[in-house]
Structure formats: C-alpha cells, structure tokens
C-alpha atoms as a PDB file:
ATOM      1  CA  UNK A   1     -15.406  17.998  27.857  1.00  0.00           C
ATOM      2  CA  UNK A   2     -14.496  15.387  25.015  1.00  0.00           C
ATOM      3  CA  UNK A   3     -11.058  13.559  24.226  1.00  0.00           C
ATOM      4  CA  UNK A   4      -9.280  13.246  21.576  1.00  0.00           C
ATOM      5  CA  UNK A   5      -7.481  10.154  20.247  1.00  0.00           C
ATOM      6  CA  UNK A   6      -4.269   8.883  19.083  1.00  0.00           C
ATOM      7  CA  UNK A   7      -2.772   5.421  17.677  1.00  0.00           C
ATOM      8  CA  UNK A   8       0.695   4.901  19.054  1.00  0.00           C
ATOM      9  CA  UNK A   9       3.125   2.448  17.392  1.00  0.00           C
ATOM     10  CA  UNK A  10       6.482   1.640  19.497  1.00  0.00           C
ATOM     11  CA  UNK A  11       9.576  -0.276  18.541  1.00  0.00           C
ATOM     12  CA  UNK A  12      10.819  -2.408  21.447  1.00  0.00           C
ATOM     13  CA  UNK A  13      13.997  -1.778  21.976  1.00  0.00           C
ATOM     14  CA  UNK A  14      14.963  -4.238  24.967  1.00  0.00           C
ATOM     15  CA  UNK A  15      13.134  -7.526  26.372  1.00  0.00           C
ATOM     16  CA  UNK A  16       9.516  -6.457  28.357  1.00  0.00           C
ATOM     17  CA  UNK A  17       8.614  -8.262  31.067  1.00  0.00           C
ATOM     18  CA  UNK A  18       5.307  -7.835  32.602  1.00  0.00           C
ATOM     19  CA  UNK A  19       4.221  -9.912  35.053  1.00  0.00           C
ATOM     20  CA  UNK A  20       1.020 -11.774  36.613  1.00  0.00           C
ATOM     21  CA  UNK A  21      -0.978 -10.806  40.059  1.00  0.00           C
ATOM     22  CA  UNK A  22      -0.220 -14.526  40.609  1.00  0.00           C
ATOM     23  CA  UNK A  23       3.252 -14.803  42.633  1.00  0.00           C
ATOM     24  CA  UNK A  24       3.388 -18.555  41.583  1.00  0.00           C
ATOM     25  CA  UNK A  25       3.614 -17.266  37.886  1.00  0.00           C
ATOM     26  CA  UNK A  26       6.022 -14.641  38.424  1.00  0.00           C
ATOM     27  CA  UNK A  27       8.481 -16.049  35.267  1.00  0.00           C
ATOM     28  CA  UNK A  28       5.365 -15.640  33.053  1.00  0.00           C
ATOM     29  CA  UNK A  29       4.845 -12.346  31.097  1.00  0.00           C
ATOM     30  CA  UNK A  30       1.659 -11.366  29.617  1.00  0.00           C
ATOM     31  CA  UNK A  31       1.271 -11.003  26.612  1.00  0.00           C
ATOM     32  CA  UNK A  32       0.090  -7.526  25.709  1.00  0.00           C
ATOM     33  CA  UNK A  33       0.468  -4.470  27.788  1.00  0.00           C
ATOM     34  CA  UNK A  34      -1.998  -3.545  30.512  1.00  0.00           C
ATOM     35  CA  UNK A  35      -3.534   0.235  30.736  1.00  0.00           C
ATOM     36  CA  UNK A  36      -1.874   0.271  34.739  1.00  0.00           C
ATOM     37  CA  UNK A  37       1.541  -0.192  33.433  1.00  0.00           C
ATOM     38  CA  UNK A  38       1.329   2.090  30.489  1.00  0.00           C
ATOM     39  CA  UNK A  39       0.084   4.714  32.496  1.00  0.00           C
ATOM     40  CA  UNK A  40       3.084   4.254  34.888  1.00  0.00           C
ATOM     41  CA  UNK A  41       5.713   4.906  32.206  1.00  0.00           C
ATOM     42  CA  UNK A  42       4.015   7.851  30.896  1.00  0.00           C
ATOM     43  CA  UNK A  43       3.765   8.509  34.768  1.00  0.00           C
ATOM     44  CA  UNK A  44       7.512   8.142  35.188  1.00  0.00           C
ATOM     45  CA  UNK A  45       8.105   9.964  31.877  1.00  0.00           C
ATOM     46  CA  UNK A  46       6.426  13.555  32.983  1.00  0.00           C
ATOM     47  CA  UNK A  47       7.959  13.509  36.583  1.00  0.00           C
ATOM     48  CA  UNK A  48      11.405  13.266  34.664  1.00  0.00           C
ATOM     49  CA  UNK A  49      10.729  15.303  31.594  1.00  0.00           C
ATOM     50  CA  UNK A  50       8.111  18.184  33.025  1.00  0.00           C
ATOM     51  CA  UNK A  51       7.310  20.257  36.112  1.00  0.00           C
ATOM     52  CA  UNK A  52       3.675  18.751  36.531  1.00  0.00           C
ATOM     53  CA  UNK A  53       3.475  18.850  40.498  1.00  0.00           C
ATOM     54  CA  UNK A  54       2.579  16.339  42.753  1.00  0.00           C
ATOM     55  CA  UNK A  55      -1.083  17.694  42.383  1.00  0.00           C
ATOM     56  CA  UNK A  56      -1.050  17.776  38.710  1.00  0.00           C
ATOM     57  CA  UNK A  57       0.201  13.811  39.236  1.00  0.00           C
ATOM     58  CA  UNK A  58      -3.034  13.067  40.719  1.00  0.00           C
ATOM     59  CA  UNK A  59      -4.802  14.252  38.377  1.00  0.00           C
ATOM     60  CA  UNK A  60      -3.121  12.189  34.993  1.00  0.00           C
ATOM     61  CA  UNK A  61      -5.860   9.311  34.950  1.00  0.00           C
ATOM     62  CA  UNK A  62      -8.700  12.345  34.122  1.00  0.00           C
ATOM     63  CA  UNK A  63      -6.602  14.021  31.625  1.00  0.00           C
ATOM     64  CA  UNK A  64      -5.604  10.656  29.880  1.00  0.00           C
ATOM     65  CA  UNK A  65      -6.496   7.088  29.000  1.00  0.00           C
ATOM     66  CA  UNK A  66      -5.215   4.621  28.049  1.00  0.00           C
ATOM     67  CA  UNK A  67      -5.835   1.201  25.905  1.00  0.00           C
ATOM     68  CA  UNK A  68      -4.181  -1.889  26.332  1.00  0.00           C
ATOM     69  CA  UNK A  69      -1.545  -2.092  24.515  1.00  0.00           C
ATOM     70  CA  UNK A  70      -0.740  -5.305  21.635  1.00  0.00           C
ATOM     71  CA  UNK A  71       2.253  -6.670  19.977  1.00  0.00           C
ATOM     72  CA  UNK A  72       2.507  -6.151  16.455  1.00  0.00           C
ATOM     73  CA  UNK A  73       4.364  -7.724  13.789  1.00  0.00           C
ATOM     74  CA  UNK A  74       4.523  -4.011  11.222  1.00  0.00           C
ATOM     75  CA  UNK A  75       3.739  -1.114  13.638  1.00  0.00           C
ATOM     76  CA  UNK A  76       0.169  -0.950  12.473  1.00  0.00           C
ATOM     77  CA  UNK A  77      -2.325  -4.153  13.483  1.00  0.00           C
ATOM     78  CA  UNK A  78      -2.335  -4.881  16.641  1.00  0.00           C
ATOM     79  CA  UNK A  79      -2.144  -9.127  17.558  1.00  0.00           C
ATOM     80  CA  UNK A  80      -4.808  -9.146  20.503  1.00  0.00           C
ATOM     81  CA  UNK A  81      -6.121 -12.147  21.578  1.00  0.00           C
ATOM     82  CA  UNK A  82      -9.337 -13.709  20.883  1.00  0.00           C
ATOM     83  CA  UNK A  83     -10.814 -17.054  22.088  1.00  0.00           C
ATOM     84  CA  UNK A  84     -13.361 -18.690  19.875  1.00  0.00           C
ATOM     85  CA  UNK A  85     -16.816 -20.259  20.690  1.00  0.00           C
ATOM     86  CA  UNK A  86     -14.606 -23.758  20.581  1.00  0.00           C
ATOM     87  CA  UNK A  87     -11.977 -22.695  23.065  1.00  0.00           C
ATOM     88  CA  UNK A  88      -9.448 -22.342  20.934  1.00  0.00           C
ATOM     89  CA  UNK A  89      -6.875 -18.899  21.032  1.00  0.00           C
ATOM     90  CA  UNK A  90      -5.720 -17.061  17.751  1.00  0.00           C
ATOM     91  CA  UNK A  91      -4.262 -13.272  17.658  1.00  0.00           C
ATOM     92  CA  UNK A  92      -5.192 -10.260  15.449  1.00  0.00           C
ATOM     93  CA  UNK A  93      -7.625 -10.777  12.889  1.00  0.00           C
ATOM     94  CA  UNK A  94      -5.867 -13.069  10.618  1.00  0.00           C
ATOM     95  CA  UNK A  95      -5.986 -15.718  13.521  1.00  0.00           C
ATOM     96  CA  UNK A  96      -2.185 -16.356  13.939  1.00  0.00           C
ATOM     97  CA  UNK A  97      -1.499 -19.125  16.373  1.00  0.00           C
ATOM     98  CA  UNK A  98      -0.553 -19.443  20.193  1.00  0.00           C
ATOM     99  CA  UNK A  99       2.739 -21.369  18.607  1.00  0.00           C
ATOM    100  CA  UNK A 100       3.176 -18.932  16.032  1.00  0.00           C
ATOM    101  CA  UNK A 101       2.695 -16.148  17.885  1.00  0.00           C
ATOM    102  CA  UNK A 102       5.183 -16.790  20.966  1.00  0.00           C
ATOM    103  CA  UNK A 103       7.633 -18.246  18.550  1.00  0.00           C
ATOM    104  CA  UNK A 104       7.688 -14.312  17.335  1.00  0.00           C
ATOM    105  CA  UNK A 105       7.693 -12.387  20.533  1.00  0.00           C
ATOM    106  CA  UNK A 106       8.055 -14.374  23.469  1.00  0.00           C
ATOM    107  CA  UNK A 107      11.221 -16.143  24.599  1.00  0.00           C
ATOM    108  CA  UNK A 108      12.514 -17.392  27.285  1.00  0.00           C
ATOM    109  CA  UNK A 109      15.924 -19.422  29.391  1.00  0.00           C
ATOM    110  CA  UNK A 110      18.189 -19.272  26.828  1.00  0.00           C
ATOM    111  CA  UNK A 111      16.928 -16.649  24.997  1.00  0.00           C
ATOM    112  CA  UNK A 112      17.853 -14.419  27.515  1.00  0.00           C
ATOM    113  CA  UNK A 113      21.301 -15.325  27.682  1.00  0.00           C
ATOM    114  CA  UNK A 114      21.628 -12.866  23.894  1.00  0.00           C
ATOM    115  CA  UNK A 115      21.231  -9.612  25.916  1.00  0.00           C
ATOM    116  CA  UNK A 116      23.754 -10.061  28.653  1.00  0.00           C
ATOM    117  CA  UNK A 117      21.106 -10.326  31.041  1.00  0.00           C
ATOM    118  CA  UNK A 118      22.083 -12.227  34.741  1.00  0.00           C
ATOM    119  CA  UNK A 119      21.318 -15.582  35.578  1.00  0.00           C
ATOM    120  CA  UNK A 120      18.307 -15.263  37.660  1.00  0.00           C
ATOM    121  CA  UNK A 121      17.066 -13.657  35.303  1.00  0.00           C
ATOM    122  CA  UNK A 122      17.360 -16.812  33.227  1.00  0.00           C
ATOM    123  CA  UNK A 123      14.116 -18.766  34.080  1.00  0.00           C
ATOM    124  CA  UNK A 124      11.897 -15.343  33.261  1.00  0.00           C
ATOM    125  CA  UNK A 125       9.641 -15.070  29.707  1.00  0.00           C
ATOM    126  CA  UNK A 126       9.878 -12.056  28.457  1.00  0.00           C
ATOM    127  CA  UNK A 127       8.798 -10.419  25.123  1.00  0.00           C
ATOM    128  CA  UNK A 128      11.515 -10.229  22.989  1.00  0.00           C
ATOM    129  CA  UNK A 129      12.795  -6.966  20.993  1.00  0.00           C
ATOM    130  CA  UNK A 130      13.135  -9.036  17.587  1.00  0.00           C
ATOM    131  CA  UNK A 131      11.476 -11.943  15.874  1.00  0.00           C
ATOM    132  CA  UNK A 132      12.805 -15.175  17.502  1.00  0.00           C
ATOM    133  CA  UNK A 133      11.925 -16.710  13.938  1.00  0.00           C
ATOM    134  CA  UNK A 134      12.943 -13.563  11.423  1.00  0.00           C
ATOM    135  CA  UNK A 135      14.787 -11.328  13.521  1.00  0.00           C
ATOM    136  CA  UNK A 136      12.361  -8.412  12.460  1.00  0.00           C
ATOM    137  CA  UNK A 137      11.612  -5.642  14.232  1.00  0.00           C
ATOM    138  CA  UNK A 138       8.716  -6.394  16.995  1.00  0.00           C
ATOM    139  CA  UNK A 139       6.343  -3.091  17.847  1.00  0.00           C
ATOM    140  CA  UNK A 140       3.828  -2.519  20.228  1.00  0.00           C
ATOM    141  CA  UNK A 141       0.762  -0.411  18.803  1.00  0.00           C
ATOM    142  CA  UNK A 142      -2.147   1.217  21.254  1.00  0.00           C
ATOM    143  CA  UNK A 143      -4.497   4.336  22.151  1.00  0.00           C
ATOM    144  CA  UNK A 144      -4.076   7.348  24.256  1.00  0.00           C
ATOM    145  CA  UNK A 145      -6.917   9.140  24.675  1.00  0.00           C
ATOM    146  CA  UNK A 146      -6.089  13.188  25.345  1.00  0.00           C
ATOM    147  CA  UNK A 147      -8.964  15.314  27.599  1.00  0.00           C
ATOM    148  CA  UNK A 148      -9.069  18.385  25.911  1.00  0.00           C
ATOM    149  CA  UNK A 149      -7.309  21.265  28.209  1.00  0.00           C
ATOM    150  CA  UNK A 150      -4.673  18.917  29.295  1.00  0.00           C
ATOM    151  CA  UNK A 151      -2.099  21.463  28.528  1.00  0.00           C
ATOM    152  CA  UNK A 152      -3.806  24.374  30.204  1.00  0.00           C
ATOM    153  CA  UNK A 153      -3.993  21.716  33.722  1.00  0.00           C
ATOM    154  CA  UNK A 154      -0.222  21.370  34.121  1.00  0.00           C
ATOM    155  CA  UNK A 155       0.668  18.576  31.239  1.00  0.00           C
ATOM    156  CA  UNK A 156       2.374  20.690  28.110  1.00  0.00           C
ATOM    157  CA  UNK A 157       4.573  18.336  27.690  1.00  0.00           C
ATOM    158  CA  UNK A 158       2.473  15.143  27.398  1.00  0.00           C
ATOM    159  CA  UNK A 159       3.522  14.511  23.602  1.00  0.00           C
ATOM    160  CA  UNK A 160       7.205  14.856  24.226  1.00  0.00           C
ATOM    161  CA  UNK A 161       6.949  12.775  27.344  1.00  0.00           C
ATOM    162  CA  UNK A 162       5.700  10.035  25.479  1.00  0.00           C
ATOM    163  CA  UNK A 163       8.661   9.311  23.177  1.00  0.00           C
ATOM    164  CA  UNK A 164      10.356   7.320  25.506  1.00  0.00           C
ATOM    165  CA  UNK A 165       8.589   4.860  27.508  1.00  0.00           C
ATOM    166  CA  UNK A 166      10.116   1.935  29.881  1.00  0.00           C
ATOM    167  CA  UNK A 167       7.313  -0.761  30.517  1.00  0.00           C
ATOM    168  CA  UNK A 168       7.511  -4.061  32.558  1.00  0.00           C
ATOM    169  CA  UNK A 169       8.248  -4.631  36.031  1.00  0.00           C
ATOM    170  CA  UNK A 170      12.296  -5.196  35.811  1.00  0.00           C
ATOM    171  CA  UNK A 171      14.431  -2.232  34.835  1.00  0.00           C
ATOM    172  CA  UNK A 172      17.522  -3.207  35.933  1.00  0.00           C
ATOM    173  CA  UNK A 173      19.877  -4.315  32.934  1.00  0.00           C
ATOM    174  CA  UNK A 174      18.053  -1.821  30.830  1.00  0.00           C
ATOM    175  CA  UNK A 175      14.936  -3.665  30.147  1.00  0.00           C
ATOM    176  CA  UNK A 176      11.757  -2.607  28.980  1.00  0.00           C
ATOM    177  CA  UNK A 177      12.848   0.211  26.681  1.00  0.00           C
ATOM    178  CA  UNK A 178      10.478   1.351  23.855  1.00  0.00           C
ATOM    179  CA  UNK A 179      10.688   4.191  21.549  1.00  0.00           C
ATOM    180  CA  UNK A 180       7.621   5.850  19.532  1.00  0.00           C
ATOM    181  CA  UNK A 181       7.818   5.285  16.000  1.00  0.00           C
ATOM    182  CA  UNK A 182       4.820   6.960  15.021  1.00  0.00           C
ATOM    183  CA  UNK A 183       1.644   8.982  16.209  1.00  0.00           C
ATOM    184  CA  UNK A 184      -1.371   9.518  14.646  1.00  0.00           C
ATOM    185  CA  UNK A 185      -4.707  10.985  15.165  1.00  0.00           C
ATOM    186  CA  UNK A 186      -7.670   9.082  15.116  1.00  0.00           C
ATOM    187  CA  UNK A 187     -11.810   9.324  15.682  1.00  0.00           C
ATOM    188  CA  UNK A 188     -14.760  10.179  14.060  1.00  0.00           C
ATOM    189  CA  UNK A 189     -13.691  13.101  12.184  1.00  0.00           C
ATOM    190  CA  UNK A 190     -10.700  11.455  10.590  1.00  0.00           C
ATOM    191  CA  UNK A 191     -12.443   8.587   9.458  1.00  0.00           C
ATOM    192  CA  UNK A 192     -10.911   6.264  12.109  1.00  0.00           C
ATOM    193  CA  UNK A 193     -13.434   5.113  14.626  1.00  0.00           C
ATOM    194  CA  UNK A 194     -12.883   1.459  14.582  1.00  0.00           C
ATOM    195  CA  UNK A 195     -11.187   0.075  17.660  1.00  0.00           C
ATOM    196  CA  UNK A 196      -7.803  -1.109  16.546  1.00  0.00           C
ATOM    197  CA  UNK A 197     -10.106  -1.053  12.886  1.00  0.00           C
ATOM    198  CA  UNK A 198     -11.898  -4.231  14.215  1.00  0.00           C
ATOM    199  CA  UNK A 199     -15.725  -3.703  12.470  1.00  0.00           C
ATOM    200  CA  UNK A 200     -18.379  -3.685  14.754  1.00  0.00           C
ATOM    201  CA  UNK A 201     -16.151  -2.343  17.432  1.00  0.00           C
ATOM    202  CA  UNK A 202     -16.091   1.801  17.899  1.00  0.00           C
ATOM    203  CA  UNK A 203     -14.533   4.428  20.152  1.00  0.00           C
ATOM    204  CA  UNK A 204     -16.546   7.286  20.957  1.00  0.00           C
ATOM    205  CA  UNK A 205     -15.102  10.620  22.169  1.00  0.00           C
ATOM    206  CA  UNK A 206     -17.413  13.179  21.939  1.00  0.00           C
ATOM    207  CA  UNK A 207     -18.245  12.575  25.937  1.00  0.00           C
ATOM    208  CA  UNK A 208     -16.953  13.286  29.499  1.00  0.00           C
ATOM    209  CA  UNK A 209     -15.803   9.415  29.764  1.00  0.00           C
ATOM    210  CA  UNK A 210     -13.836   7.598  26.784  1.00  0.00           C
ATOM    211  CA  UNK A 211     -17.294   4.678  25.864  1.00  0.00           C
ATOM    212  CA  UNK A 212     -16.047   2.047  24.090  1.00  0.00           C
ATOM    213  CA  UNK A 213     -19.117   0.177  21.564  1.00  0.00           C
ATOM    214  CA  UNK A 214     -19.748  -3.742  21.213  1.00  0.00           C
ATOM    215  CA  UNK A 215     -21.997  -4.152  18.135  1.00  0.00           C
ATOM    216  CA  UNK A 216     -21.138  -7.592  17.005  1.00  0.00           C
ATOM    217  CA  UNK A 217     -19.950 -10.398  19.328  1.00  0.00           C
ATOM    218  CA  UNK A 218     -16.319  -9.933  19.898  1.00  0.00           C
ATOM    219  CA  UNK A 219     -13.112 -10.148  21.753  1.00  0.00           C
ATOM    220  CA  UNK A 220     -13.070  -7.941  25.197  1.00  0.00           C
ATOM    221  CA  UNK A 221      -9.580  -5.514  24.584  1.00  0.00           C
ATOM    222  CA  UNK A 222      -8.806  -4.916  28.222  1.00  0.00           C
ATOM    223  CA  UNK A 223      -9.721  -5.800  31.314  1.00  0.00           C
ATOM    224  CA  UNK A 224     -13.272  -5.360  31.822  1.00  0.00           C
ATOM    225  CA  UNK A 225     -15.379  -5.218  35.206  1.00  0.00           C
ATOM    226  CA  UNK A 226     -19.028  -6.665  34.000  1.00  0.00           C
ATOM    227  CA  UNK A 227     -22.302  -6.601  36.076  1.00  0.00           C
ATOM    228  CA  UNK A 228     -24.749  -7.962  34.130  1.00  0.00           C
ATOM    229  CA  UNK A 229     -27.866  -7.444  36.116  1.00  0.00           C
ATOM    230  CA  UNK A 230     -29.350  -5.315  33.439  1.00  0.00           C
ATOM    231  CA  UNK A 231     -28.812  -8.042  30.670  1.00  0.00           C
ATOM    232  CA  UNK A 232     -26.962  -5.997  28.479  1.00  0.00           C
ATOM    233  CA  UNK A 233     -24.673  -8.863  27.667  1.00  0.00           C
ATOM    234  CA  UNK A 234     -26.393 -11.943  26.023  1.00  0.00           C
ATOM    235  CA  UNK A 235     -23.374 -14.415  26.391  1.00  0.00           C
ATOM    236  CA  UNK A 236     -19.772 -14.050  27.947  1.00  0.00           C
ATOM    237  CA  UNK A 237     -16.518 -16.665  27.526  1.00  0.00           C
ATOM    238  CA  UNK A 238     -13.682 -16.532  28.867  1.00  0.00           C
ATOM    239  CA  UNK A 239     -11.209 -16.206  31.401  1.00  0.00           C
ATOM    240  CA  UNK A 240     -11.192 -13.862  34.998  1.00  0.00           C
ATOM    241  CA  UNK A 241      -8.240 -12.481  36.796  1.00  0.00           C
ATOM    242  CA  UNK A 242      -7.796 -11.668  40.417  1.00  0.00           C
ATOM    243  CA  UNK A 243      -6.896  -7.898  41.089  1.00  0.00           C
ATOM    244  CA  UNK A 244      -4.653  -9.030  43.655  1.00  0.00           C
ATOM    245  CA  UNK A 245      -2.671 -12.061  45.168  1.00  0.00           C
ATOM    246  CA  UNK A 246      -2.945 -15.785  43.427  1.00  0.00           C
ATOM    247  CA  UNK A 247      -5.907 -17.570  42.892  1.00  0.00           C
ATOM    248  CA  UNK A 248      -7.196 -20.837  41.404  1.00  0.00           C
ATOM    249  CA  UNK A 249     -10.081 -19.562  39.449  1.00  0.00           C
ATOM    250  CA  UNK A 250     -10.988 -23.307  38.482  1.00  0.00           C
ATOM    251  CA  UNK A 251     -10.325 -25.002  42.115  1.00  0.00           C
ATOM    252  CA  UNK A 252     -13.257 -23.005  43.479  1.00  0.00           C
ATOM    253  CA  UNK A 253     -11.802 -21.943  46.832  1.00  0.00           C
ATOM    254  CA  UNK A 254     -12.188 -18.219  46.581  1.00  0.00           C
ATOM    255  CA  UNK A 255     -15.183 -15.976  46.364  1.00  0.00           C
ATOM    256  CA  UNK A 256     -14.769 -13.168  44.340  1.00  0.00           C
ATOM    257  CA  UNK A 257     -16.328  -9.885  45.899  1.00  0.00           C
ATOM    258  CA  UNK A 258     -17.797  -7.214  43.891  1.00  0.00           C
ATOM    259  CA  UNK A 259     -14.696  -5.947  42.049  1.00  0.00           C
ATOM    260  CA  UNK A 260     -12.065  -8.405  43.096  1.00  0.00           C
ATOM    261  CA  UNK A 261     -12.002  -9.931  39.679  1.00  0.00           C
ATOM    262  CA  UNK A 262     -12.136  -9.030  36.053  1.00  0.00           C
ATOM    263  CA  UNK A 263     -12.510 -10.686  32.929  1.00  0.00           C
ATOM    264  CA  UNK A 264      -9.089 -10.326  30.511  1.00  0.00           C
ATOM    265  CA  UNK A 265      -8.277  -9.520  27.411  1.00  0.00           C
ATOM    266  CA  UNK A 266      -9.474 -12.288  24.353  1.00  0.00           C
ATOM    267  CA  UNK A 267     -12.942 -12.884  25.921  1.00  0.00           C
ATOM    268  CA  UNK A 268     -15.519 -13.672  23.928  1.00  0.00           C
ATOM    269  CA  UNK A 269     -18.548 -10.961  24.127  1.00  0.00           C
ATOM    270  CA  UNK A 270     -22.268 -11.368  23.049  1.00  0.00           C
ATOM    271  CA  UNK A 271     -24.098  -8.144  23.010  1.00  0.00           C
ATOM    272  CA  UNK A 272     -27.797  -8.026  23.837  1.00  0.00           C
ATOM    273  CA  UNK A 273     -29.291  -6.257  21.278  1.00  0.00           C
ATOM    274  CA  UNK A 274     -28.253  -3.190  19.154  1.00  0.00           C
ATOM    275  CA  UNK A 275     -25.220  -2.665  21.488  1.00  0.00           C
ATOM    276  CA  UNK A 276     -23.193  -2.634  24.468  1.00  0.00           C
ATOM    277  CA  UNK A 277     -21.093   0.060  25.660  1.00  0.00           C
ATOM    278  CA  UNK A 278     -17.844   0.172  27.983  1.00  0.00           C
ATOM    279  CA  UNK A 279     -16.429   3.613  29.656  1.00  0.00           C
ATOM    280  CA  UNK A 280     -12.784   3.411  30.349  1.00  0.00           C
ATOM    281  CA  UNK A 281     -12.554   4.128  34.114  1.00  0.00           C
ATOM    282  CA  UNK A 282      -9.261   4.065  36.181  1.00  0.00           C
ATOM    283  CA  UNK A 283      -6.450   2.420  34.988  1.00  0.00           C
ATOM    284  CA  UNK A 284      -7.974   1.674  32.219  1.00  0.00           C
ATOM    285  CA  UNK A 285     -10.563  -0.961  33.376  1.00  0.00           C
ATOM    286  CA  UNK A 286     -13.453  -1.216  31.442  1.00  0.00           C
ATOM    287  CA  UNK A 287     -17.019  -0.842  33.017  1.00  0.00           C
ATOM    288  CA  UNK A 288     -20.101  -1.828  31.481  1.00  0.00           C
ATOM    289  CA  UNK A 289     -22.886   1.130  30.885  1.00  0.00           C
END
C-alpha cells in the first residue's frame, strides 16, 4: 500500500529546545528537529484531540513517517546542514554560515531572560521564535508521509491533530509551541519529488516503505543507519551519534555494536553508481537498501 506526502511549514511560536543523547551536553539544542520527537508531538496531539486507542497508538509509526524537520528563514526552504569535502559546515543550499545561521535561530543565557523563562533555565540554547538579528518570523518546514487507509485504521483526525504541535524536551513555561502555517501535497504526480527540492535527491512513494534516492553525492537528511558491506556507498564524511548515553566518538573508548550508532544529519554521501536508496524505518531512521 503506497503513501502519500505532504510539506509542512510551522511558525515557532515559543523557544524549542531539543536536546543531545549526551548528558554532558544537556544545555545544547540541536539544531533541526529529529523524526523521534516529531512523532511524539503528533503522538501527544491524537491522544488529546482523537479517540485512537491504545492499540491504534501502536500502530502510528506504520501509518506515518516522518522527516527531520529544518529551520527556515520564509516557511518554504528548509536550512539543513551540509559538511563539505573540506570540513567546513554551511546550511540550505545557498551555504549560509554556522555564525550566520545561529545568530538567526539559536540563542542562549541572556536571551532567555526575553520570555520570562526561570533561571535555570538560563544556561540552556534553545532555538529562538524570532530572528535574534531581524526579529522575523523563524519556521520550521518538513515531510509527513500518510499510508493510505490511515483513516479507515483509527486516525481520522490526523490532519487536525497536526495543527498544533509542542516539540523539545521542556514544556514547562510554555515552550516548544508551533503552529502549522501551511500544508501542501507533494510527490510524483504533483510535480514535487525532490527532497526538500534538493536535485539529485527524490522521495518515492509508490511502495510499502517510504525509499528515499541518493543520485548525486549529498548531504544525509536524518539520521541514517549504514552497512556498507554491499558497497553501495562509494565514500561517507561525517559525524556519528550514539543512540544512547554519552560518548567520545574521537577518544576511541567505546565500540559501537551493530546499531548503537548512526551517522547525523549534514553528512557527506557518495553513491556507488547510478544510486543509493534509504527506506525510512522507525522513528524515522534511515536504512540503507
């Protein structure tokens, strides 16, 4: 049974902050959205806004996936980050800079004093409703990927639930509001195949499983679990993150079992010939194919 797709844009409403497996970086936010914690508000959405049962519950990560989710200056392109062959980090296409880019959407110590917030709260980074050099409007934009039936199964009220969505790991103090500002269907048949319209990158929905396709080298946009036995990938660099509890990935003193780590968002991708293709499994990690 295929999917269908949709591009979500979100206005941020009140400071996100989403933290690190890493308990020694827990005043650090990422920056972008995880799959995990989007499907957790759209989680906490339907048990407040619907009757889906416990049962039904269980059965959310079949119905729908999700992408990582990006901050974006206009609601539209997403600023994803992408390392280059040199080492160096831009976001989106147009390359903005690490400075650039958390002098827009990431702020923290003071900065948190302008929303009434506590003072342990104080020391946390956070992104940041509004432009800390504009004071514009800051969106998040993204992918939800529907199962067709999902309606019939217990989720009617999917599109309603998604409206309203609070993301992050701290609500207290009202954090981590968001509020859709638009929703629009994508894939083949409306011309929009292009993952967050990067060329060379394409969605495919006409499947059981969501398949995500590398043709040119390119920036990984989510996590990504990649066994590379079969050679599919030419050339990989980047970064990996533990699943769980705080590792030194450069010190050396942990070995990584088979899915204990996975490489993040921004790294660098060769493919090995024609193509390489991704299915978005659980939580929206990425496996190779």
């Amino acid at each position: 049974m295929s999917f269908k797709g949709y591009y979500l844009s979100y206005e941020i409403k009140t400071p996100i902050i989403v933290g690190y497996n890493d308990p020694m970086g827990s005043e650090r936010t990422r920056y972008y959205i995880p799959p995990v914690n989007m499907v957790g508000a759209f989680a906490a959405s339907l048990s407040r806004n619907s009757s889906s049962s416990t049962g039904h519950m269980r059965r959310l990560d079949e119905f729908f996936k999700f992408s990582t989710f990006f901050l974006s200056h206009d609601g539209i392109n997403a600023l994803y980050p992408r390392l280059t062959p040199e080492g160096s980090l831009f976001y989106g296409t147009k390359g903005l800079s690490l400075l650039d880019f958390t002098g827009r959407f990431i702020s923290s110590k003071a900065g948190l004093q302008q929303y009434g917030l506590p003072r342990s709260l104080t020391e946390s980074e956070f992104i940041v409703p509004k432009s800390g050099l504009s004071g514009e409007q800051n969106y998040l934009v993204g992918y939800i990927f529907v199962k067709q039936g999902a309606e019939k199964e217990g989720f009617g009220s999917w599109l309603h639930c998604l409206k309203q969505l609070c993301l992050g790991e701290e609500f207290s103090y009202g954090l981590g509001r968001t509020v859709l500002k638009e929703l629009r269907e994508v894939g083949p048949q409306k011309g929009e195949d292009l993952l967050f319209s990067i060329e060379g990158i394409k969605f495919i929905l006409e499947k059981d499983e969501v398949i995500v396709s590398y043709e040119v080298p390119s920036p990984l946009l989510s996590h990504a679990f990649i066994d590379n036995e079969r050679g599919k990938i030419a050339g990989i660099y980047g970064v990996k993150e533990p699943v769980r509890g705080h590792v030194d990935l450069l010190g050396g003193q942990v070995h990584f079992g088979r899915e204990e780590a996975y490489w993040v968002p921004g790294t660098l991708i060769y493919p090995h010939g024609d193509c390489v293709e991704f299915r978005i499994g659980k939580h929206g990690i990425w496996y190779l194919i």
